[in-house]
Protein backbone atom coordinates (compact mmCIF):
# COMPACT_ATOMS: atom_id res chain seq x y z
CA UNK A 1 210.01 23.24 57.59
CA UNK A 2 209.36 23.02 61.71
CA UNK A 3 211.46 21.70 64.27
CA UNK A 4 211.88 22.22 67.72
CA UNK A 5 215.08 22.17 70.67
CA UNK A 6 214.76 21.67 74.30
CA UNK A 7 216.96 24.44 76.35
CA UNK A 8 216.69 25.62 80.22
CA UNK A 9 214.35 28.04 79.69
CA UNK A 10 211.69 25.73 77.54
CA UNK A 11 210.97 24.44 74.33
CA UNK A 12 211.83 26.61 71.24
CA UNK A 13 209.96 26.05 68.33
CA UNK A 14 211.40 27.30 64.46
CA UNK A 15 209.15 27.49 61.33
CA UNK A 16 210.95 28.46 57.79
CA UNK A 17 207.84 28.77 55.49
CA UNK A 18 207.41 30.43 52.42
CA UNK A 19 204.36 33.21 53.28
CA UNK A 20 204.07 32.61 56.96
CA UNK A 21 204.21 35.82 57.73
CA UNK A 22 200.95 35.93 56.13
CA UNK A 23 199.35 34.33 58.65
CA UNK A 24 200.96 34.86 61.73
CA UNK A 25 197.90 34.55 63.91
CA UNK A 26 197.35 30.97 63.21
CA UNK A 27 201.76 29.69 63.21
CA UNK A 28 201.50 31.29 67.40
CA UNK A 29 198.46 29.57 68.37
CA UNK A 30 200.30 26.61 68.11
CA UNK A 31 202.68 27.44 70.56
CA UNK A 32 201.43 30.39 72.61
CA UNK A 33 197.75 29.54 73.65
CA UNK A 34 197.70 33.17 75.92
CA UNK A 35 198.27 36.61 76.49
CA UNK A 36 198.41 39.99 74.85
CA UNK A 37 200.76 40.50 71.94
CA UNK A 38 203.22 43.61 71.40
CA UNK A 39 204.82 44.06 68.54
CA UNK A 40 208.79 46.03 67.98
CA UNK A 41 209.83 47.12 64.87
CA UNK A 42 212.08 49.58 63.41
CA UNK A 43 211.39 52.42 60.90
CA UNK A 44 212.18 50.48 58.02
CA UNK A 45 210.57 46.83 58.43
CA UNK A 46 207.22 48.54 60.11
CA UNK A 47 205.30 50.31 56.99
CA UNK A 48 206.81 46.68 55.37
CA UNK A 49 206.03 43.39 57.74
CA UNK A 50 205.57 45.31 61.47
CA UNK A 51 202.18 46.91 60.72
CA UNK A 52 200.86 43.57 59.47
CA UNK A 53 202.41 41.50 61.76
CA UNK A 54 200.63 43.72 64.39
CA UNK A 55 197.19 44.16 62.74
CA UNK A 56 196.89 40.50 62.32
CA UNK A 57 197.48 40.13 65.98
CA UNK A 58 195.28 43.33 67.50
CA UNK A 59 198.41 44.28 69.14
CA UNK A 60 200.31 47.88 69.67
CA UNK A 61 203.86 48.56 67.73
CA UNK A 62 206.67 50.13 68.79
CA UNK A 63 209.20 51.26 65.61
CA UNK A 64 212.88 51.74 66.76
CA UNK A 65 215.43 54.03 64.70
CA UNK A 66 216.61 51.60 62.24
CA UNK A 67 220.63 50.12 62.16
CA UNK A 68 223.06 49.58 65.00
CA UNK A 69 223.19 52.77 66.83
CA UNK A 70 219.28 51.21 68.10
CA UNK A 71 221.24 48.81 70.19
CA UNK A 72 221.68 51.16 73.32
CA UNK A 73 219.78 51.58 76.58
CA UNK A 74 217.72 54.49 75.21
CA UNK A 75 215.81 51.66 72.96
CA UNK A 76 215.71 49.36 75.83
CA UNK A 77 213.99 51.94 77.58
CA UNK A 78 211.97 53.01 75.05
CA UNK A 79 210.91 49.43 74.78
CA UNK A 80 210.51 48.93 78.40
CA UNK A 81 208.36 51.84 78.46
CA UNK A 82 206.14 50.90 75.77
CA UNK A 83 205.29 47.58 77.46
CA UNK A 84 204.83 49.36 80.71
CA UNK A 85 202.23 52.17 78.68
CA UNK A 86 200.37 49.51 77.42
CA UNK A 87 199.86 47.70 80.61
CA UNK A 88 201.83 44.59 79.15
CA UNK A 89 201.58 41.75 82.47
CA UNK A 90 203.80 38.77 83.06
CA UNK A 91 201.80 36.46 80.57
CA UNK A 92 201.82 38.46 77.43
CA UNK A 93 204.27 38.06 75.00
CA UNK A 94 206.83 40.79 73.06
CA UNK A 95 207.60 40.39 68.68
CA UNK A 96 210.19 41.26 67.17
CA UNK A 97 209.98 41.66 64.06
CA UNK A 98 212.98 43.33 62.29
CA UNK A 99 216.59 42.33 61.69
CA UNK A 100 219.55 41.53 64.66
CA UNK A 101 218.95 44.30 65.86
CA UNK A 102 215.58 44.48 66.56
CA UNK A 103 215.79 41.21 68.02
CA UNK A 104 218.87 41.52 70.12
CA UNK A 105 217.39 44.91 71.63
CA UNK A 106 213.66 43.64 71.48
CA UNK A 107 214.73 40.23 73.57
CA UNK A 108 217.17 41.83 75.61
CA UNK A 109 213.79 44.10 77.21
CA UNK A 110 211.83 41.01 77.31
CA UNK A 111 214.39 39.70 79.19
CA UNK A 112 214.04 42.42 82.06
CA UNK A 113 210.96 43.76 81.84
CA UNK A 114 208.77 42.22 84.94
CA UNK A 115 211.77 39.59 85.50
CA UNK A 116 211.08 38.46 82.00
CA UNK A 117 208.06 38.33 79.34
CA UNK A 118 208.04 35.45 76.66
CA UNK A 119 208.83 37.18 73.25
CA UNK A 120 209.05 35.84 69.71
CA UNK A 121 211.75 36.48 67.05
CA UNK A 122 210.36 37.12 63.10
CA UNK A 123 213.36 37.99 61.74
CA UNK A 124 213.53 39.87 58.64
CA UNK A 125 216.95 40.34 57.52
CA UNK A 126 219.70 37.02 56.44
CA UNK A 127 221.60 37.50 59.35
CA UNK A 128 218.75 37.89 61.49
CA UNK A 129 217.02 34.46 60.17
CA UNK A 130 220.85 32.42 60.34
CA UNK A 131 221.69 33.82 63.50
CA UNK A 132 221.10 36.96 65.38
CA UNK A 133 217.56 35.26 65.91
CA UNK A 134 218.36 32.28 67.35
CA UNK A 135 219.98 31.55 70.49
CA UNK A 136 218.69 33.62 73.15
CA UNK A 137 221.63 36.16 72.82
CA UNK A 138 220.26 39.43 73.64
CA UNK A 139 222.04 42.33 74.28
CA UNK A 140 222.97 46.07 73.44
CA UNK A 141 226.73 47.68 72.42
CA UNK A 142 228.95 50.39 74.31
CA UNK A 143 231.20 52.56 72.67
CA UNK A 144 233.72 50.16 74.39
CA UNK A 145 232.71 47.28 72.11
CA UNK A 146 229.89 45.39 70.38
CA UNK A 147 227.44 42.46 72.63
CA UNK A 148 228.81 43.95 75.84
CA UNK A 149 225.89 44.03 77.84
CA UNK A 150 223.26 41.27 77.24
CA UNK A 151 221.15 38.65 78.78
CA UNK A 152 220.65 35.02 77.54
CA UNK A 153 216.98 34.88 76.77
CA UNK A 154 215.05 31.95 74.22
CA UNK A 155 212.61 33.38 72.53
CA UNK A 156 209.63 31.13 72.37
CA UNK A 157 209.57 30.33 68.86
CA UNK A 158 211.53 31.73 65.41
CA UNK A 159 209.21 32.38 62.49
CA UNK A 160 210.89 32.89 59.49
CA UNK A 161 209.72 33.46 55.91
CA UNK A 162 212.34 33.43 52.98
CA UNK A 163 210.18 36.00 50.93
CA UNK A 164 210.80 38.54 52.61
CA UNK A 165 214.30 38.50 52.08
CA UNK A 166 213.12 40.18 48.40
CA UNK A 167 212.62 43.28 50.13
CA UNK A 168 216.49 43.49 51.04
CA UNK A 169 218.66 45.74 49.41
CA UNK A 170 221.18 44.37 47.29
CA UNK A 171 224.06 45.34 49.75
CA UNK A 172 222.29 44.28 52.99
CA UNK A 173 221.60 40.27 50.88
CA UNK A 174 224.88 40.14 50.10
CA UNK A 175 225.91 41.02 54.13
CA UNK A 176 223.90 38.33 55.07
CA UNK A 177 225.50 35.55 53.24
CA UNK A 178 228.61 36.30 55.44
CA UNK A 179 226.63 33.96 57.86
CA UNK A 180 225.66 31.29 55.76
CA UNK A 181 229.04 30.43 54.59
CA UNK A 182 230.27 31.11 58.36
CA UNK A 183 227.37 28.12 59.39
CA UNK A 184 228.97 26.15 55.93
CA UNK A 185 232.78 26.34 57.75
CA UNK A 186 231.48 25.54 60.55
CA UNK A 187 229.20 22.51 59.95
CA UNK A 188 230.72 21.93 56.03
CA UNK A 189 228.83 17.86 56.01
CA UNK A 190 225.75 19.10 56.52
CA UNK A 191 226.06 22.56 54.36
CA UNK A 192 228.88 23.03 52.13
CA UNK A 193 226.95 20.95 49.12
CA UNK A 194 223.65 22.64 49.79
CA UNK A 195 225.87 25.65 49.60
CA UNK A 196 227.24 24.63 46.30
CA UNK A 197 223.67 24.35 45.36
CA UNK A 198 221.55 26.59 46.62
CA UNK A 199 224.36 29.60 47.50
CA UNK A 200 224.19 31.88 43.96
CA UNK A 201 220.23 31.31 44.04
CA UNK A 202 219.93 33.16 47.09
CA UNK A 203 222.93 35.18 46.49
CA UNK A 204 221.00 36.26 43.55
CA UNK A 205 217.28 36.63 45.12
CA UNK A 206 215.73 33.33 44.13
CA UNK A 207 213.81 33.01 47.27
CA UNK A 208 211.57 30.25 46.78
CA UNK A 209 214.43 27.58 46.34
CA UNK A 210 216.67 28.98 49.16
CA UNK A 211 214.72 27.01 52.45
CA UNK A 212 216.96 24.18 52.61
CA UNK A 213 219.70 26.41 52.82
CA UNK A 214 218.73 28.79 55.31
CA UNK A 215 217.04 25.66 57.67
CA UNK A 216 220.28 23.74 57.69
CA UNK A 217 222.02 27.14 58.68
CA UNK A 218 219.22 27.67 61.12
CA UNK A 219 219.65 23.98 62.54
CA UNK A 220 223.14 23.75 62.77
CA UNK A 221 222.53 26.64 64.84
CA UNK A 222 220.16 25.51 67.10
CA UNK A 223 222.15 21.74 67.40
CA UNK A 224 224.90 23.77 68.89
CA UNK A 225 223.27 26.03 70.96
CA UNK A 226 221.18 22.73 72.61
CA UNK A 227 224.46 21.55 73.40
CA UNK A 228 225.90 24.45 74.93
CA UNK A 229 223.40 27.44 75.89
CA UNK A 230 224.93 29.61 77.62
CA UNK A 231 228.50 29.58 75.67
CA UNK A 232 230.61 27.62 78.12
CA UNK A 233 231.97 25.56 75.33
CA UNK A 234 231.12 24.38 71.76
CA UNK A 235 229.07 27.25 70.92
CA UNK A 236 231.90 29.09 70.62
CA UNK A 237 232.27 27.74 67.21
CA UNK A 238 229.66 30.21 65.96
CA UNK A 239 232.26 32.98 67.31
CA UNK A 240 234.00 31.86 63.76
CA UNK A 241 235.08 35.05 61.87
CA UNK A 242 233.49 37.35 64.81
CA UNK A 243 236.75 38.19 66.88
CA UNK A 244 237.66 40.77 64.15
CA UNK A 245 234.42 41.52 63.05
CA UNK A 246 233.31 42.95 66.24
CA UNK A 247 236.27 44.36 66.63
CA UNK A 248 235.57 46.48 63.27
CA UNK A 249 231.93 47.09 64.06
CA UNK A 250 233.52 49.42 67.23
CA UNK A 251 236.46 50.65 65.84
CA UNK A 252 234.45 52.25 63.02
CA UNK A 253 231.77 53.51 65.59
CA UNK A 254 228.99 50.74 64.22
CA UNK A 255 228.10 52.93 61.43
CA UNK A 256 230.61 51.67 58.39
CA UNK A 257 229.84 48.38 58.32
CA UNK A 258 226.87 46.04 58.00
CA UNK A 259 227.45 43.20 60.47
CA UNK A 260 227.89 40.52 57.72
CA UNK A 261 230.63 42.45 56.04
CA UNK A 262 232.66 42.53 59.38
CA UNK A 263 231.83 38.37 59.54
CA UNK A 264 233.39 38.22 55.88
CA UNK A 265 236.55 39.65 56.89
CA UNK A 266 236.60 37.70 59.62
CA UNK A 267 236.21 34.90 58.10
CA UNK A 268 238.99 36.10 55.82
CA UNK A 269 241.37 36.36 58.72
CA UNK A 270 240.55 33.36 60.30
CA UNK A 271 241.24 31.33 57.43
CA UNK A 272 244.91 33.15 56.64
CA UNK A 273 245.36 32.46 60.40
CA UNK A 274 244.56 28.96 59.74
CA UNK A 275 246.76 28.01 56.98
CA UNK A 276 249.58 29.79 58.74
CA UNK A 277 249.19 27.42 61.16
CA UNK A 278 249.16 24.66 58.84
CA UNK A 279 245.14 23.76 59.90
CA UNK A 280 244.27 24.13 56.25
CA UNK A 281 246.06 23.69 53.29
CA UNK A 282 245.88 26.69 50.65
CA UNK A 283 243.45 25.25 48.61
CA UNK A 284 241.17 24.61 50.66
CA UNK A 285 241.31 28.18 52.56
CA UNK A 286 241.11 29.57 49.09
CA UNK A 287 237.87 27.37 47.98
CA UNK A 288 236.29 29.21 51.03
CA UNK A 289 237.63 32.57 50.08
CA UNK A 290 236.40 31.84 46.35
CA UNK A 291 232.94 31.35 48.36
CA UNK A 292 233.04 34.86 49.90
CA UNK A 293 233.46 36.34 46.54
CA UNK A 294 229.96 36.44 46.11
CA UNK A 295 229.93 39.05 49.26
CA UNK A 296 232.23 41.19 46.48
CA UNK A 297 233.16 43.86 46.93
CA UNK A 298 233.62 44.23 50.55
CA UNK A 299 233.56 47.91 52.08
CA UNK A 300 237.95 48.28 52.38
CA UNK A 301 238.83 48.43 56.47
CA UNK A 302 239.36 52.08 57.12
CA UNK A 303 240.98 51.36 60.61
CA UNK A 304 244.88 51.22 61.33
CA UNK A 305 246.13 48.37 63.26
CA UNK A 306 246.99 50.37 66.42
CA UNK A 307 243.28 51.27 66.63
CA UNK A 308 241.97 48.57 66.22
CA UNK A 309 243.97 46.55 68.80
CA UNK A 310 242.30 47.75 71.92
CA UNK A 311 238.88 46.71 70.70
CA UNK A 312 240.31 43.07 69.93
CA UNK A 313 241.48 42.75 73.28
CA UNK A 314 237.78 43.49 74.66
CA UNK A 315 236.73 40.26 72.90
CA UNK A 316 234.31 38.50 74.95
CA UNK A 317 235.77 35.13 74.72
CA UNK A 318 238.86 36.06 76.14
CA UNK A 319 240.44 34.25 79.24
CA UNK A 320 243.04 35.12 81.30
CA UNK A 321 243.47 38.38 79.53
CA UNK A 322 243.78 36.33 76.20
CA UNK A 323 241.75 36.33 73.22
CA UNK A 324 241.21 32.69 71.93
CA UNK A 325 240.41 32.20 68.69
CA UNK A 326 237.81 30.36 66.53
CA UNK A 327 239.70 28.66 63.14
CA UNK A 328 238.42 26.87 60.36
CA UNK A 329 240.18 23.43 59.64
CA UNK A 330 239.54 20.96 57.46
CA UNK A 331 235.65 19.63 58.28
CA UNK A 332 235.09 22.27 60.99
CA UNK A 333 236.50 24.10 63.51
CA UNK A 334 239.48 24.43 66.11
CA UNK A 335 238.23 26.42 69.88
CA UNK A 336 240.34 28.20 71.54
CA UNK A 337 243.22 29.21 69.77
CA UNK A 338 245.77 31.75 71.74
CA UNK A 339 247.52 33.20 68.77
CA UNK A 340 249.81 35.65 69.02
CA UNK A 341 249.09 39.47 68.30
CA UNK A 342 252.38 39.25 66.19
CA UNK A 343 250.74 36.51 64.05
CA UNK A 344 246.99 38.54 64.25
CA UNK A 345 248.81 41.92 62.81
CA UNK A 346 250.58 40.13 60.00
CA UNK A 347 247.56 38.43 58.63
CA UNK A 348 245.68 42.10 59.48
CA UNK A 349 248.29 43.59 57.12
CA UNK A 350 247.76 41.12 54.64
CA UNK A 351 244.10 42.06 54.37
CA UNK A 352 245.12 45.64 54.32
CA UNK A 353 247.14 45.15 51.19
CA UNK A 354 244.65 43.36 49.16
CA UNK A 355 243.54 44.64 46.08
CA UNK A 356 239.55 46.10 45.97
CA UNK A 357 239.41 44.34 42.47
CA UNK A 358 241.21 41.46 43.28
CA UNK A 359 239.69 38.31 43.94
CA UNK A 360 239.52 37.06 47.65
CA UNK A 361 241.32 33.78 46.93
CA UNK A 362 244.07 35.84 46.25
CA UNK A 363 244.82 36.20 49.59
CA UNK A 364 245.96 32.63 49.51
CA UNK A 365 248.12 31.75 45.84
C-alpha cells in the first residue's frame, strides 16, 4: 500500500509492503532521484536489516547503543559526527533504520546537521511503523522528562515492511500493540473492526495478513498530522494515553519500561478518567480494556504517586502551568481536559491496586 501527505516541509511519501526492505534501492528512486545515502542503526537491527539496508545502497552505517538511554546528545553527536566524517553535503540523505528511537535520534541530527539533510524513516519495531516514524517528531530525553528537546522534521518518505516485525521479541510485539489500539480509540470508524479482525493475527505474529491494520494506523496518523503539523491543535489526539506514559518512562529512569507498555497504562488511565467523568459508559471503557488484554501482563508500576507527580507536571502539553488531558469518549476523543490532580491520583491508585492476574476490564465492573 502507498500514499502520500502534503506538509510545510514537502511531500511525504509511505509504502507498507510485504519484502520492501528487500529492495530498498529501487522503493527511493522513486522519490529521491540524488545524493549520497547514510545509513543509522542500532546494535540490534544492524547485523539484522541495517547492514542490508546499507549494502544495497553503497552507503556507510552508523550502529547506536540499542534502547532509550540512545536518545541523548552523545548519539546526536555521534551521529552528527559520522555525517561530518563521511563528508555527507546538503543534498544527501540520512536512514534510519531501527525502532523510535533510532528514528527520533536519527531525524532529530538530520534536522541540524548543515541546517538540515533530507532523511528517511524504515522503521523496524510496531511502535516505530504506527507512530514514532511518522510525523516529523524528532527529539532526544533529559533526565527531567521524555521528548524534551526535539525538532519537527518530515522525513522524506516511511518505508515499512510488516515482515520484519517476525524478528521482534515476544515482549517488544506485544509493546507495540499499545499503539494500535491507541490509533483504534482514537479513530475507532476507521479501525476498531479491522482491529476486531486483524488485532490477535498480529498480536500473535501472522505478519502477512496484518497490512491493513498497520496502514489504517499509519494513515490515521498521517490525516492528523496534515491537519495539524506542528501540534497546535488536533494532533494532540495522538497524545491519548501518553501524559502518564511519559511520565513513567522518566520516573523509572527509561530503563523499566518499553514505550508501548507506558501507552497501555495510559490508556488505562485515560479511560478510568473518562468514565469518571461520565465520557464513556463502563462498558464501553471496559471493551477497550478487554482490548489491552492482549498487551497481558503489563510490567506492575514500581513508582509511588509522590514521585511520579513532578514528572506529570513537565508534560509538554501543558498550558498555563496545567496539564490538559487527552480522553477517549465514545467515537473518539475529548482535547484538552484540565482534570484535577485529586481526580489523576485516585484513578493512579486504582491502577496501583489492580491485580497482576486480573483481567484489565476489571478495572471497570
Amino acid at each position: 500500500m502507498r500514499w502520500s501527505f502534503e506538509t510545510s516541509q514537502g511531500q511525504v511519501e509511505l509504502i507498507v509492503q510485504e519484502g520492501a526492505l528487500g529492495d530498498v534501492a529501487c522503493w527511493l528512486s522513486k522519490v529521491l532521484e540524488r545524493g549520497r545515502a547514510f545509513v543509522v542503526s542500532d546494535e540490534n537491527v544492524a547485523p539484522l536489516y541495517g547492514e542490508d539496508v546499507a549494502r544495497q545502497l553503497d552507503a556507510p552505517i552508523l550502529a547506536l547503543v540499542a534502547g532509550e538511554q540512545a536518545k541523548n546528545w552523545n548519539s546526536v553527536e555521534a551521529v552528527v559526527r559520522f555525517l561530518l566524517g563521511h563528508g555527507a553535503e546538503r543534498g544527501d540523505f540520512l536512514m534510519a533504520v531501527g525502532g523510535g528511537v533510532v528514528t527520533d535520534v536519527a531525524g532529530f541530527a538530520a534536522s541540524i546537521y548543515m541546517r538540515g539533510i533530507r532523511w528517511v524513516a524504515v522503521p523496524t519495531t510496531l511502535v516505530g511503523m504506527v507512530d514514532a516514524a511518522i510525523g516529523g517528531k524528532t527529539g532526544i530525553d533529559l533526565p527531567e522528562g521524555k521528548n524534551l528537546v526535539g525538532t519537527f522534521w518530515q522525513p522524506r518518505m516511511v518505508l515499512a515492511d510488516p515482515l520484519v516485525l517476525a524478528s521482534l521479541p515476544p515482549r517488544q510485539l506485544r509493546a507495540g500493540l499499545g499503539e494500535v489500539i491507541k490509533a483504534a480509540m482514537i479513530a475507532p470508524s476507521s479501525l476498531e473492526h479491522l482491529w476486531e479482525e486483524q488485532g490477535a493475527r498480529l498480536a500473535t505474529g501472522d505478519f502477512w495478513a496484518v497490512t491493513p491494520l498497520l496502514a489504517a494506523a499509519m494513515k490515521m496518523k498521517t490525516e492528523v498530522v496534515a491537519l495539524d503539523e506542528r501540534e497546535q491543535g488536533a494532533r494532540a489526539a495522538l497524545n491519548l494515553g501518553h501524559t502518564l506514559a511519559h511520565a513513567l518512562e522518566a520516573a523509572t529512569d527509561y530503563g523499566y519500561f518499553l514505550h508501548g507498555e507506558a501507552v497501555a497504562w495510559g490508556l488505562l488511565l485515560a479511560l478510568l478518567l473518562s468514565q469518571r467523568r461520565g465520557l464513556l459508559a463502563s462498558v464501553e471503557a471496559g471493551r477497550w480494556a478487554a482490548r489491552l488484554q492482549v498487551m497481558a501482563p503489563l510490567p506492575p508500576i514500581p513508582v509511588s504517586w509522590e514521585r511520579l507527580v513532578p514528572f506529570l507536571g513537565r508534560d509538554k502539553k501543558r498550558a498555563s502551568g496545567t496539564v490538559r488531558w487527552v480522553l477517549p469518549r465514545l467515537g473518539g476523543v475529548v482535547l484538552g481536559v484540565d482534570v484535577p490532580l485529586e481526580e489523576v491520583h485516585a484513578c493512579f491508585q486504582k491502577l496501583l491496586e489492580l491485580s497482576e492476574d486480573g483481567p484489565l476490564a476489571s478495572l471497570f465492573f
